[in-house]
Protein backbone atom coordinates (compact mmCIF):
# COMPACT_ATOMS: atom_id res chain seq x y z
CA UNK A 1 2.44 12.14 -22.67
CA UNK A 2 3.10 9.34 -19.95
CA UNK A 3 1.19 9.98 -16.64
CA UNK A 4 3.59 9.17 -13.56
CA UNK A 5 1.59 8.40 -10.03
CA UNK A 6 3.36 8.27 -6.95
CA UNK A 7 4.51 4.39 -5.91
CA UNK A 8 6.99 4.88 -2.87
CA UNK A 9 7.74 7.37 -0.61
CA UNK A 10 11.03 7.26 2.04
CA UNK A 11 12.96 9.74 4.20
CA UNK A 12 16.46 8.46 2.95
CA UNK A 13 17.52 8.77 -0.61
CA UNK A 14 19.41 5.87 -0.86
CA UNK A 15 16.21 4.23 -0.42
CA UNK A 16 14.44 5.32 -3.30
CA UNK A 17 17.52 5.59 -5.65
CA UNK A 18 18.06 1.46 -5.16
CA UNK A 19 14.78 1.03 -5.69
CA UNK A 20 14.83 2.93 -9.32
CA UNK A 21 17.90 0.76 -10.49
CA UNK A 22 15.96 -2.65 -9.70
CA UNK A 23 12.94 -1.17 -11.50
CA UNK A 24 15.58 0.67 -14.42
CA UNK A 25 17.29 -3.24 -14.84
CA UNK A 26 13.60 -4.92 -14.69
CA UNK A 27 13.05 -2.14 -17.74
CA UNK A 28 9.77 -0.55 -15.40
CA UNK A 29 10.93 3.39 -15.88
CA UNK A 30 10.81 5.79 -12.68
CA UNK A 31 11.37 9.23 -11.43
CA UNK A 32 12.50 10.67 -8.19
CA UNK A 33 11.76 13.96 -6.72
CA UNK A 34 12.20 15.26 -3.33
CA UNK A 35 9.10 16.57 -1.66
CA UNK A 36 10.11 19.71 0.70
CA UNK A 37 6.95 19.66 2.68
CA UNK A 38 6.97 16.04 3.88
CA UNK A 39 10.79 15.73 4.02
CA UNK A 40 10.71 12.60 1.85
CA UNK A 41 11.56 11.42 -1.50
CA UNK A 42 8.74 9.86 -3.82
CA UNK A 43 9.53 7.39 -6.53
CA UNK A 44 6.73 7.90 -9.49
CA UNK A 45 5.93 4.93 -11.75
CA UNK A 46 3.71 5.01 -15.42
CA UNK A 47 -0.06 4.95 -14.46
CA UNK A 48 -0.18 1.71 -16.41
CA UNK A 49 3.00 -0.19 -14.90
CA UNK A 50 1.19 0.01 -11.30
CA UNK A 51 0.39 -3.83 -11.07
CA UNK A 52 4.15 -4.34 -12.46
CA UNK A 53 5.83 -2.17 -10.02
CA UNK A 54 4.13 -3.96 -7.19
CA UNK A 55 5.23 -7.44 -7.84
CA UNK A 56 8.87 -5.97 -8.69
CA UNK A 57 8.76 -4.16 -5.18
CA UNK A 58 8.15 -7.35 -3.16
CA UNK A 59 10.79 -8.89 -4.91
CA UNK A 60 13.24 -6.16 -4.55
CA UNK A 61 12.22 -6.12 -0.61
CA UNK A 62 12.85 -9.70 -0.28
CA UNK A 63 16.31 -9.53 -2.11
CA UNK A 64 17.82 -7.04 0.27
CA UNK A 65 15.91 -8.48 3.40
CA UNK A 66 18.15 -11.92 2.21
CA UNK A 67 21.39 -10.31 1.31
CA UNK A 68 20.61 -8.28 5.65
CA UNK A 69 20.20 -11.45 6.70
CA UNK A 70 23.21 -13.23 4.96
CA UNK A 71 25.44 -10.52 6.05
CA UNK A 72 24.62 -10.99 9.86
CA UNK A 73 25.56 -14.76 9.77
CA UNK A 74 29.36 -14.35 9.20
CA UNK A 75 30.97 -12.43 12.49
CA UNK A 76 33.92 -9.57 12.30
CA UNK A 77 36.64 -11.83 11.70
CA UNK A 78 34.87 -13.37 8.47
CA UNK A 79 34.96 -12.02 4.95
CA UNK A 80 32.23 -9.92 4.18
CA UNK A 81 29.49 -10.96 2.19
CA UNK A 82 30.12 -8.78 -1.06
CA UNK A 83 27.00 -9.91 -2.65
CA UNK A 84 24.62 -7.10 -2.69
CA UNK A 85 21.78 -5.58 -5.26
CA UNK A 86 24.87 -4.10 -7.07
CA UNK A 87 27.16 -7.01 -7.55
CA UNK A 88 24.83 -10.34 -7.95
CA UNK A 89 25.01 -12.23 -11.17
CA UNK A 90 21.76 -12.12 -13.47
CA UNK A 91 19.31 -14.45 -11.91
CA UNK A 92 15.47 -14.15 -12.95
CA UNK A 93 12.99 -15.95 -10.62
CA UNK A 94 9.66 -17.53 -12.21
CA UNK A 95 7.98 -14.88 -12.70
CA UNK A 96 10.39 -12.86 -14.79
CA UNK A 97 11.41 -10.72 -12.46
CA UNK A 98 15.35 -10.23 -12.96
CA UNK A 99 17.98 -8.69 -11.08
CA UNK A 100 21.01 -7.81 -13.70
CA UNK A 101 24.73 -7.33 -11.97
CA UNK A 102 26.05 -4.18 -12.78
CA UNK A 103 29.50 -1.99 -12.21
CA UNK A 104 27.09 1.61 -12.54
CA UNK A 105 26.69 3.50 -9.37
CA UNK A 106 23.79 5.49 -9.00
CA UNK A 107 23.62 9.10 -9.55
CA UNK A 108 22.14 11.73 -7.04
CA UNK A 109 18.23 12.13 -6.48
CA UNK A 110 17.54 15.08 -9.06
CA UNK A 111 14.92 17.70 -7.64
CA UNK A 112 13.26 18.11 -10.58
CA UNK A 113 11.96 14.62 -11.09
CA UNK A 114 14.33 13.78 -14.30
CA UNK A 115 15.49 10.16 -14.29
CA UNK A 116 18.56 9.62 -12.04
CA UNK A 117 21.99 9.28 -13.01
CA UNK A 118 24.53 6.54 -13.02
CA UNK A 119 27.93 8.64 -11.82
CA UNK A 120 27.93 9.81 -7.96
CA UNK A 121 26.31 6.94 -6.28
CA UNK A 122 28.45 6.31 -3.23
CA UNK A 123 29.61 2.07 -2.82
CA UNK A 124 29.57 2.25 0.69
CA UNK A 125 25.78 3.36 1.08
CA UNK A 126 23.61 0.45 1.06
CA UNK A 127 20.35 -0.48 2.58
CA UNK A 128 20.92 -1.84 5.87
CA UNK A 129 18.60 -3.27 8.50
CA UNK A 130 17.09 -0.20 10.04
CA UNK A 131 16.41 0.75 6.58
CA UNK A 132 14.06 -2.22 6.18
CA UNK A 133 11.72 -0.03 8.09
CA UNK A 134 11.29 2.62 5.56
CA UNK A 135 10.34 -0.69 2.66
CA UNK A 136 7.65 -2.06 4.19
CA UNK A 137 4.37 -1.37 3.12
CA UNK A 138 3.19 0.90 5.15
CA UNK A 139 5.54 3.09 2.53
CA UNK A 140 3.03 2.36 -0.80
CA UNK A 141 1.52 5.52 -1.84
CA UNK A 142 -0.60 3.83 -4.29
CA UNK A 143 -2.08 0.75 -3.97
CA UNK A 144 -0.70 0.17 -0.68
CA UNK A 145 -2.53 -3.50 -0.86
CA UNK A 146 -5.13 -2.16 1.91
CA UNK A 147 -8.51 -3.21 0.96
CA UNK A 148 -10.89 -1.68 2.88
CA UNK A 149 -14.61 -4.44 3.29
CA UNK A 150 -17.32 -2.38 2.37
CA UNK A 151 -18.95 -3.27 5.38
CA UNK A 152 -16.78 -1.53 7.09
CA UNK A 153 -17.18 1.86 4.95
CA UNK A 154 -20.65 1.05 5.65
CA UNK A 155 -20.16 1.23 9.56
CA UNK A 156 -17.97 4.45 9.06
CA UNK A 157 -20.62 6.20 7.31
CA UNK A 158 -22.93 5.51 9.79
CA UNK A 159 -20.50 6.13 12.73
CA UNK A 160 -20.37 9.60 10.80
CA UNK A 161 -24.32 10.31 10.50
CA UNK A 162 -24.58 9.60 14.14
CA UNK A 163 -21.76 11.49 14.87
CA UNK A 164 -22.86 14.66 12.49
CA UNK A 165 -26.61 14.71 13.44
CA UNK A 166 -25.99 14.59 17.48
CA UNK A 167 -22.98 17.30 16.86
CA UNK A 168 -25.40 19.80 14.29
CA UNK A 169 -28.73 19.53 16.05
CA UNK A 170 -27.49 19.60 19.94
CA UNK A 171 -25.57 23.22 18.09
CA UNK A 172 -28.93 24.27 16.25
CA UNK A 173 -30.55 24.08 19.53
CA UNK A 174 -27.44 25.80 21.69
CA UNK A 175 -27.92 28.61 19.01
CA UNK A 176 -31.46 28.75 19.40
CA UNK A 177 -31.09 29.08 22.99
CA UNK A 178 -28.82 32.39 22.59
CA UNK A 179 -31.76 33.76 19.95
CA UNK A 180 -34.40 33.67 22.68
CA UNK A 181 -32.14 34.67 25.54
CA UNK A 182 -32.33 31.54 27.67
CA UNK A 183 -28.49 31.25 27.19
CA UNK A 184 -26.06 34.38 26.87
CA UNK A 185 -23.39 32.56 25.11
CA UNK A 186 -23.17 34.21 22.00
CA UNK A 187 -23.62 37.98 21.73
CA UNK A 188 -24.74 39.36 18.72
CA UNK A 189 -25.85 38.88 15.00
CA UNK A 190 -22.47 37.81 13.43
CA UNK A 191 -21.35 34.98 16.37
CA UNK A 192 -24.80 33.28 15.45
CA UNK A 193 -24.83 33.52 12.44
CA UNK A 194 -21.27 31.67 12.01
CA UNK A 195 -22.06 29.38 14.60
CA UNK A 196 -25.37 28.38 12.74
CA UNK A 197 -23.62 27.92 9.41
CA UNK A 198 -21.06 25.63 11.29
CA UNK A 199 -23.68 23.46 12.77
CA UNK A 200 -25.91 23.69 9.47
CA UNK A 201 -22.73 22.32 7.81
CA UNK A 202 -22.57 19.17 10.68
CA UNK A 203 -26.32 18.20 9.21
CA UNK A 204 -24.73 18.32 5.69
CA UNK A 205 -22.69 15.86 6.53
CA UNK A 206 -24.61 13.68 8.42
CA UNK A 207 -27.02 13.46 5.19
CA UNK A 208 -23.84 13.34 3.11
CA UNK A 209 -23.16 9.98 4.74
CA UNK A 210 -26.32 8.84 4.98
CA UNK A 211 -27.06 9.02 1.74
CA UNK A 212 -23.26 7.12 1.06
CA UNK A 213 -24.23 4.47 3.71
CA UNK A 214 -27.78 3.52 2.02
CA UNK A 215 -26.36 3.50 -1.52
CA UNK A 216 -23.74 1.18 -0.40
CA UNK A 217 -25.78 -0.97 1.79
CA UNK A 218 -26.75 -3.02 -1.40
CA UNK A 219 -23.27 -3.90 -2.23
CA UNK A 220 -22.73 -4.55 1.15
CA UNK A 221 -24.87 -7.55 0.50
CA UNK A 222 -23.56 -8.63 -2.45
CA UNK A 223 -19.56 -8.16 -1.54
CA UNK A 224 -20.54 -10.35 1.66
CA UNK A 225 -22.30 -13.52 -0.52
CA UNK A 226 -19.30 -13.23 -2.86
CA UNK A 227 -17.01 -13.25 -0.08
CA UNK A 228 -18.30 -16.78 1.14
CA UNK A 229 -18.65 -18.06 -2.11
CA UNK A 230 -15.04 -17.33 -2.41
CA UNK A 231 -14.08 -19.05 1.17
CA UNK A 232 -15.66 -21.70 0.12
CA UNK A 233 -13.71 -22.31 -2.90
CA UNK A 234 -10.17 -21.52 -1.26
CA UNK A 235 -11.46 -24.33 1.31
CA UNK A 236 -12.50 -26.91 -1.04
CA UNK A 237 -9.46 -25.94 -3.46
CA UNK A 238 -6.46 -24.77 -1.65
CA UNK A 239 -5.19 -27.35 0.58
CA UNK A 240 -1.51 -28.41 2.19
CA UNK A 241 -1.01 -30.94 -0.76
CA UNK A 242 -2.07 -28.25 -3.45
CA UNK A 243 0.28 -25.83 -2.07
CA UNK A 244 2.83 -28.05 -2.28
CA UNK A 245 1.86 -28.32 -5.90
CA UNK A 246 2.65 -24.78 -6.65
CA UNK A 247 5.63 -24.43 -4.13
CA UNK A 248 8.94 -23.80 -6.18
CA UNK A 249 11.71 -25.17 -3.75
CA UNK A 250 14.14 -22.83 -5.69
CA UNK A 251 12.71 -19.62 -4.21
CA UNK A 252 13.04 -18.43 -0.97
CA UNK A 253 10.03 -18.59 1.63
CA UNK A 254 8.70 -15.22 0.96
CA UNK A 255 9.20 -14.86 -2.84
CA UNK A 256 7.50 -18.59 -2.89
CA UNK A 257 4.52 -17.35 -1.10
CA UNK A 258 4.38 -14.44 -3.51
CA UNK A 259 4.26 -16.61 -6.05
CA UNK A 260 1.20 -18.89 -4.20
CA UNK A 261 -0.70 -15.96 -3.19
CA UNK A 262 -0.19 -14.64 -7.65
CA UNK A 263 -1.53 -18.37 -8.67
CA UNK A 264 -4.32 -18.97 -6.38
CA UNK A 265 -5.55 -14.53 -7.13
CA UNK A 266 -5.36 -15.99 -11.08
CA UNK A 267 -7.69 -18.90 -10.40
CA UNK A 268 -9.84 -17.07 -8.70
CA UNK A 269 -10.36 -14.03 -10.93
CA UNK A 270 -11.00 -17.25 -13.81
CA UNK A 271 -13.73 -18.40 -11.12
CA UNK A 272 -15.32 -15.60 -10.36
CA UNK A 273 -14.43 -13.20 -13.25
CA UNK A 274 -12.75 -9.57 -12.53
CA UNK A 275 -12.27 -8.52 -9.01
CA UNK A 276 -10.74 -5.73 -7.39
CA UNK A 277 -6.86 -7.74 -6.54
CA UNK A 278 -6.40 -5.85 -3.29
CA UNK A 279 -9.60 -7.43 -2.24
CA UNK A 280 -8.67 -11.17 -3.11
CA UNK A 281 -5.73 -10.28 -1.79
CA UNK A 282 -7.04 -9.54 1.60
CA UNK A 283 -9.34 -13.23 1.79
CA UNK A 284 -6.83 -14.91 0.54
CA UNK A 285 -4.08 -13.90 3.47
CA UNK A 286 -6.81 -14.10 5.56
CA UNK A 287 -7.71 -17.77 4.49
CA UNK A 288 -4.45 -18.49 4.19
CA UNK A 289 -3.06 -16.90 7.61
CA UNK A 290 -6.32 -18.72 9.27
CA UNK A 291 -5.78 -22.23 7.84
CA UNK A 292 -2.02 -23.03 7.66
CA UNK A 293 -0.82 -20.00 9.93
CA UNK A 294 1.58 -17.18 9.60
């Protein structure tokens, strides 16, 4: 049976209902269900589509950002832009990512994750600017492309053992003091003996993290020489005249820099072998943000 993982999360169904027709029409199968406790609706992809859904989600982001943006050029008196995620001809950009024209309205968000409908969508509910808010990518539930250096879970675990061992041996000591009498604090058997497991718990911790932190202090090291071997490369290879070599003039600024960021994360992985993409994501926006700017 096919796993689903949570992929998107937003408070407004419309939201997540467009979002399951682009992925429907790019053939990438979803579900919707409405999570009570959060007040949100998630859209679940196939544990194996992950890396697909991403790529179609930037698109799909960029498409409606475009059509927003079209829209606010012409004033009242104009005709209205009617071109919208429903209405647009087929077009497929480079990287096979196609957005089909279609006379189907969506159906409502079912509750018990079944794959929506194409009969009750209403026309006149589209994605509008303050929407925007609820696609960035902030909304990812998995694989949010946040790649976290592990020299900075290295500092966190440390931050904790600090934080741990001050908090459980200043308490040992506090409860110590109530034993003997010095302080009058805690009356009784039962207060101490909570209060002791609590701070005995605080230790745990600390050597919980400790032990995290030394493990990962090796690849600490080795994630850091990788790192500049792979700033090196981007330096030495990716330059203005070689992104101009891989710039398609027939996409639009952010779906070409999609496509830059997908070419130079393929050379590198044939450089350097299998990475984690979140993390050559993260240099390469970094290098790339650095060097030729936002």
């Amino acid at each position: 049976m096919q796993e689903y993982i949570p992929f998107f999360q937003g408070e407004k169904r419309i939201i997540a209902e467009k979002l399951a027709k682009y992925f429907e029409y790019s053939d990438l199968e979803s579900k919707i269900h409405y999570d009570q406790e959060n007040d949100v609706y998630v859209l679940s992809i196939p544990e194996n589509k992950e890396k697909e859904a991403k790529k179609l989600y930037q698109a799909f982001y960029f498409v409606e950002r475009e059509r927003i943006e079209k829209s606010e050029t012409y004033d009242e008196d104009s005709i209205p832009i009617k071109e919208d995620f429903d209405s647009v001809d087929t077009a497929t950009y480079d990287d096979g990512i196609a957005i089909r024209s279609s006379d189907d309205q969506l159906g409502p968000t079912d509750m018990d994750q079944e794959q929506i409908s194409n009969d009750s969508y209403q026309e006149d509910e589209k994605i509008d600017e303050d929407d925007l808010e609820d696609l960035s990518y902030k909304s990812l539930l998995s694989g949010n492309g946040t790649y976290v250096m592990k020299s900075e879970k290295y500092k966190d675990y440390m931050g904790t053992l600090y934080m741990f061992l001050i908090l459980g041996l200043a308490g040992i000591i506090f409860v110590i003091l109530n034993i003997i009498g010095v302080l009058k604090v805690l009356n009784g058997i039962f207060p101490n003996l909570i209060m002791t497991a609590l701070f005995l718990y605080f230790l745990y911790e600390a050597i919980s993290s400790g032990r995290k932190a030394k493990k990962l202090k090796l690849e600490v090291e080795e994630e850091n020489q990788l790192t500049d071997k792979i700033n090196k490369w981007l330096l030495d290879t990716v330059t203005e005249d070689f992104l101009l070599s891989i710039s398609n003039s027939n996409l639009s600024t952010e779906l070409d820099y999609l496509k830059k960021i997908d070419t130079i994360r393929d050379m590198l992985i044939n450089e350097f072998g299998e990475q984690n993409t979140d993390y050559l994501d993260l240099i390469i926006e970094k290098y790339y943000s650095d060097t030729f700017g936002n």
